[in-house]
N, C-alpha and C. Protein backbone atom coordinates (compact mmCIF):
# COMPACT_ATOMS: atom_id res chain seq x y z
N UNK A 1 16.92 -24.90 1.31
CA UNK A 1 16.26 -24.66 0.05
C UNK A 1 14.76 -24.96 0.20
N UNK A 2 13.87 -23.91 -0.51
CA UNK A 2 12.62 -24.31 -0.33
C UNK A 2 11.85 -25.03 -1.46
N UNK A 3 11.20 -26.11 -1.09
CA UNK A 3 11.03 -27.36 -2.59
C UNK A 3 9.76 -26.70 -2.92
N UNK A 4 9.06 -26.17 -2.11
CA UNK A 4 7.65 -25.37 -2.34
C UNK A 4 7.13 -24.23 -2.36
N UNK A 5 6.40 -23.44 -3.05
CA UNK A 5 5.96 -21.96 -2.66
C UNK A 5 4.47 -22.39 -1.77
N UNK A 6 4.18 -21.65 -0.98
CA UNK A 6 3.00 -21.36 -0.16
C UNK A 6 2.24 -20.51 -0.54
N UNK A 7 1.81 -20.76 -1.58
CA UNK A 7 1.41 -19.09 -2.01
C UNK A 7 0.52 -18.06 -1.33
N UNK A 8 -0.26 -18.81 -0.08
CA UNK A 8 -0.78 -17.71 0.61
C UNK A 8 -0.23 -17.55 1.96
N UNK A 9 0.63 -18.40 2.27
CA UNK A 9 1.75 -17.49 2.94
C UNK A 9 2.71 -16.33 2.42
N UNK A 10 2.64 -16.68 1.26
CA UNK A 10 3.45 -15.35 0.51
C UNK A 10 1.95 -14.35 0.39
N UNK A 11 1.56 -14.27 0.24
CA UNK A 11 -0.14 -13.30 0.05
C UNK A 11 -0.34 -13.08 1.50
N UNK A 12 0.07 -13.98 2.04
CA UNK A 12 -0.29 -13.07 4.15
C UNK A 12 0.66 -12.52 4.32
N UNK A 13 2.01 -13.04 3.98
CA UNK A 13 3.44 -12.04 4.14
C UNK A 13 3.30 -10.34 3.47
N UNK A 14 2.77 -10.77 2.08
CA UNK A 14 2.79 -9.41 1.60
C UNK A 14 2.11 -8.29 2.39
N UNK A 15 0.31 -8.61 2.42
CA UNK A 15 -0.17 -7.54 2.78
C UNK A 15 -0.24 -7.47 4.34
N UNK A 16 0.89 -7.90 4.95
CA UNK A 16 1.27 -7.34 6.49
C UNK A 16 2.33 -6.73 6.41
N UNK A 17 3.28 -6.75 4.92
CA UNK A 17 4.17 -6.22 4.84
C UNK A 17 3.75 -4.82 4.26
N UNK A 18 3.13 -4.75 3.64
CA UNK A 18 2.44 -3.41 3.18
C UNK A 18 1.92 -2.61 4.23
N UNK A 19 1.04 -3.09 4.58
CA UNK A 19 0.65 -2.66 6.05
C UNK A 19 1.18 -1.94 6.85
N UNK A 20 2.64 -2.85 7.01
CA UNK A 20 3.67 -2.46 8.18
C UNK A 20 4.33 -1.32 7.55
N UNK A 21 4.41 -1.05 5.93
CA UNK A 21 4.82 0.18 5.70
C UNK A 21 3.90 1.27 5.96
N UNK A 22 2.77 1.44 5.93
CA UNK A 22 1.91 2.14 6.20
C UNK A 22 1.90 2.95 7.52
N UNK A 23 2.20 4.19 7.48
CA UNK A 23 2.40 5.37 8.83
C UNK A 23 1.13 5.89 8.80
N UNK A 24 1.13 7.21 9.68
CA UNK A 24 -0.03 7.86 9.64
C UNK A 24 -0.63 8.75 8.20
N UNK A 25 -2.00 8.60 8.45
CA UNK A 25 -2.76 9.70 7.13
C UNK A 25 -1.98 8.66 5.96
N UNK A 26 -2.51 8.15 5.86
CA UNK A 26 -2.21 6.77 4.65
C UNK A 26 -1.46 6.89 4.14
N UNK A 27 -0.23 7.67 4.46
CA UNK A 27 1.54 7.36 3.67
C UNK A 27 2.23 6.07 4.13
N UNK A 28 2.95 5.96 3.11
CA UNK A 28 3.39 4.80 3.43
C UNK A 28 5.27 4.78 2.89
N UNK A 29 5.93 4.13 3.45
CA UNK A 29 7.38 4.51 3.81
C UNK A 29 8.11 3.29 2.59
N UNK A 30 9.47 3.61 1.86
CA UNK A 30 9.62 2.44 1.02
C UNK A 30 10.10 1.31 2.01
N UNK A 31 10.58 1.47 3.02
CA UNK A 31 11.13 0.45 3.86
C UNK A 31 10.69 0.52 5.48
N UNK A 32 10.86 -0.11 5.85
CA UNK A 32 10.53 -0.44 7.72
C UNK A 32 10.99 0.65 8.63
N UNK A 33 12.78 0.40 8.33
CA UNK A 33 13.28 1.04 9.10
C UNK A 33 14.58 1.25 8.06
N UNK A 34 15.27 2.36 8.55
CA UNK A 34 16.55 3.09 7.98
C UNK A 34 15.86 4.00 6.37
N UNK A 35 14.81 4.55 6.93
CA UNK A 35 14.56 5.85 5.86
C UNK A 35 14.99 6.66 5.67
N UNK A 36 15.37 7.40 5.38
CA UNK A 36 16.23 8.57 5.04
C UNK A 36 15.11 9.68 4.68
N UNK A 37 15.62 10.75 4.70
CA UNK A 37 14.79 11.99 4.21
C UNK A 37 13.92 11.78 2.94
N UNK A 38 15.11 11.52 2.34
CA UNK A 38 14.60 11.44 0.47
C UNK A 38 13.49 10.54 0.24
N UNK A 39 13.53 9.53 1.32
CA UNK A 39 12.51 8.37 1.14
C UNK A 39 11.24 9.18 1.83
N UNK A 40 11.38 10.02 2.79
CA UNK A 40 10.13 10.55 3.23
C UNK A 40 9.44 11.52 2.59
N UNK A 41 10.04 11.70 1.61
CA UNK A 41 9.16 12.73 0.87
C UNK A 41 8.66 12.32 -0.37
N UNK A 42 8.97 11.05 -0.50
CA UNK A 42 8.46 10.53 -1.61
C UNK A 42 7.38 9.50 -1.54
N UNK A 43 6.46 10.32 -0.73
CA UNK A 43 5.33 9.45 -0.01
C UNK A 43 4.53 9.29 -1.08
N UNK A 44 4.23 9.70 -2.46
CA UNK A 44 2.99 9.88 -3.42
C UNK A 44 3.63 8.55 -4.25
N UNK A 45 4.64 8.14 -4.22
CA UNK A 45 5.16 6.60 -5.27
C UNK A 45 4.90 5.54 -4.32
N UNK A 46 5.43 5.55 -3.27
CA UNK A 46 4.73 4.74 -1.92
C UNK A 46 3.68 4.16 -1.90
N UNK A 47 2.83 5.14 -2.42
CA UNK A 47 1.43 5.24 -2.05
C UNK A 47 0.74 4.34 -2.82
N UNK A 48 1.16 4.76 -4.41
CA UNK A 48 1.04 4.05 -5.50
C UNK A 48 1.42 2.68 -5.73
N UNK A 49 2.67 2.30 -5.10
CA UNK A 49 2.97 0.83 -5.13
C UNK A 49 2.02 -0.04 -3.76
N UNK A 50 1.88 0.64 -3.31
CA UNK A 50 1.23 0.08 -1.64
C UNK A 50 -0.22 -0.40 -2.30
N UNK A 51 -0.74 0.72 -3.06
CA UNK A 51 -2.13 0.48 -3.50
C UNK A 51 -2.62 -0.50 -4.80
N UNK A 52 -1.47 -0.57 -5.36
CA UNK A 52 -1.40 -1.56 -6.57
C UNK A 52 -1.10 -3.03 -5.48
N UNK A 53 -0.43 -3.00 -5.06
CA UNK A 53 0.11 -3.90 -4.45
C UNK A 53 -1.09 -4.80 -3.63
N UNK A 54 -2.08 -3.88 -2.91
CA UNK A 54 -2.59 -4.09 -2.44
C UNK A 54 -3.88 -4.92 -3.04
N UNK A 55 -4.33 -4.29 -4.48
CA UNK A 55 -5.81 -4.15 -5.22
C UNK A 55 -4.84 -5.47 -5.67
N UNK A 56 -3.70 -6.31 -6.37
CA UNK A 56 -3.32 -7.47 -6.90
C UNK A 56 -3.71 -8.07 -5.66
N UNK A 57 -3.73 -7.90 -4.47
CA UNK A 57 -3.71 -9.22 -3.74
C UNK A 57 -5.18 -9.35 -3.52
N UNK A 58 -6.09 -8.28 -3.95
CA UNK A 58 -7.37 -7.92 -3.43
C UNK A 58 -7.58 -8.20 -2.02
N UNK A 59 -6.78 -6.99 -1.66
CA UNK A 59 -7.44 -6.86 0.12
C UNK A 59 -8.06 -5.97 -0.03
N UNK A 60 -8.89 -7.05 1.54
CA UNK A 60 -10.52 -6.28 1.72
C UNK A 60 -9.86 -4.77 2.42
N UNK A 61 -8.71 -4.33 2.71
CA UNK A 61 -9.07 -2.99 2.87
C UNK A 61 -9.69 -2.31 1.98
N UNK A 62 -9.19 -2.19 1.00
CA UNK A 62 -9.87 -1.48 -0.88
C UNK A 62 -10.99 -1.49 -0.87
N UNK A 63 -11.86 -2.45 0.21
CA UNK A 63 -13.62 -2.75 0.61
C UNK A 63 -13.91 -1.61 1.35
N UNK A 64 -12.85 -0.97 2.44
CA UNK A 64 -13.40 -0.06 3.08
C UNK A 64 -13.54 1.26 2.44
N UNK A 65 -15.00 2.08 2.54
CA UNK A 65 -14.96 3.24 1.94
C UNK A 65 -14.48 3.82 2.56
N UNK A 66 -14.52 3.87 4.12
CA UNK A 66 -13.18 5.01 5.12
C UNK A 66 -11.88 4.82 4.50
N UNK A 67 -11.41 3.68 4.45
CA UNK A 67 -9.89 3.60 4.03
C UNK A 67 -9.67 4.34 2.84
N UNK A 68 -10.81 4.13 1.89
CA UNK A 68 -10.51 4.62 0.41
C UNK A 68 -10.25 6.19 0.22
N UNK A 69 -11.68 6.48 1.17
CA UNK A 69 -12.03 8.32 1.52
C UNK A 69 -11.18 8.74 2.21
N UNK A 70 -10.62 8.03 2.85
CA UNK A 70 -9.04 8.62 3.90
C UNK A 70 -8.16 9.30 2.89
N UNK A 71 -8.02 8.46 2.03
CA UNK A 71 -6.30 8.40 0.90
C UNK A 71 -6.87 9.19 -0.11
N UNK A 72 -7.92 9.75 -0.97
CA UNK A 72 -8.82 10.51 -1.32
C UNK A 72 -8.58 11.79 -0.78
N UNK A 73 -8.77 11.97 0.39
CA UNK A 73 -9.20 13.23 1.33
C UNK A 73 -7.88 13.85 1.09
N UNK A 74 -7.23 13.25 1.20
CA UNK A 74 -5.33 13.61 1.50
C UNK A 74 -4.65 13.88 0.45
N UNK A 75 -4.98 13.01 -0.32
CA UNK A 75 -4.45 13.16 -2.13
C UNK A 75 -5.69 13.61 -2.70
N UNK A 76 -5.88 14.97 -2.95
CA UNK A 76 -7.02 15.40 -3.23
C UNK A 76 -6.75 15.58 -5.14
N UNK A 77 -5.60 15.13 -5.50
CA UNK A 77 -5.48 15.13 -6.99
C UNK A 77 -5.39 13.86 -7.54
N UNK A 78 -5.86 12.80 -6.52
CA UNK A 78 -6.20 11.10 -7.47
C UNK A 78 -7.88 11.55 -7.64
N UNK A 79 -7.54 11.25 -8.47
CA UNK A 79 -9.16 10.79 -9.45
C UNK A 79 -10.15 10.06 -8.53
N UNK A 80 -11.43 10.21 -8.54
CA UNK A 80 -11.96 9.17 -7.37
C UNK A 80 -12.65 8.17 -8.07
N UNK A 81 -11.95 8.02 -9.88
CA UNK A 81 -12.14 6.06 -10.44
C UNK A 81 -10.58 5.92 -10.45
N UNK A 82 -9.89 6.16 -9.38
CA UNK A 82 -8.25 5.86 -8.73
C UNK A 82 -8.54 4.07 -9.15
N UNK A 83 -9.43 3.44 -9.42
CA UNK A 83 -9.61 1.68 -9.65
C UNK A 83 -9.38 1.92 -10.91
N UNK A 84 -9.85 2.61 -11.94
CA UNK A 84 -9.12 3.06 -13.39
C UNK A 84 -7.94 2.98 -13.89
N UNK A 85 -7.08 3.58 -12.97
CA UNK A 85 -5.64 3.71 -12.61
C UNK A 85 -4.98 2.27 -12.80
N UNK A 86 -5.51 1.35 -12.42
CA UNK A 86 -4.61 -0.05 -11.64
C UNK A 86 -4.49 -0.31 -12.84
């Protein structure tokens, strides 16, 4: 039983776990491993939880304008105040 939370061990767990969902061209997968089709095509909800997920923990990726202009470039129908969104 754990008597304590760590809370930024849980905040380093998360956004390596996010991360680790993250494939190429900034999709991102609901799970690690054992995806299924259905899960691969539903890369645009992915995307959305990855990026919320991400802007709550405020990682400095969200700092990079490449990272931002990457996911932009690709999803050319998010808004580019996509920070509006959250």
């Amino acid at each position: 039983m754990i008597n304590s939370l760590d809370l930024q061990d849980l905040e380093a767990r998360l956004k390596k776990y996010i991360s680790n969902l993250n494939t190429k061209d900034y999709n991102f997968n609901p799970v690690n491993s054992g995806n299924n089709s259905n899960g691969n095509n539903m890369q645009l909800g992915f995307l959305c939880y990855a990026l919320k997920t991400m802007y709550t923990l405020n990682d400095s990726k969200l700092d990079n304008n490449d990272y931002i202009n990457g996911i932009l470039k690709k999803n050319k129908f998010i808004s580019r105040d996509w920070h509006q969104l959250l």
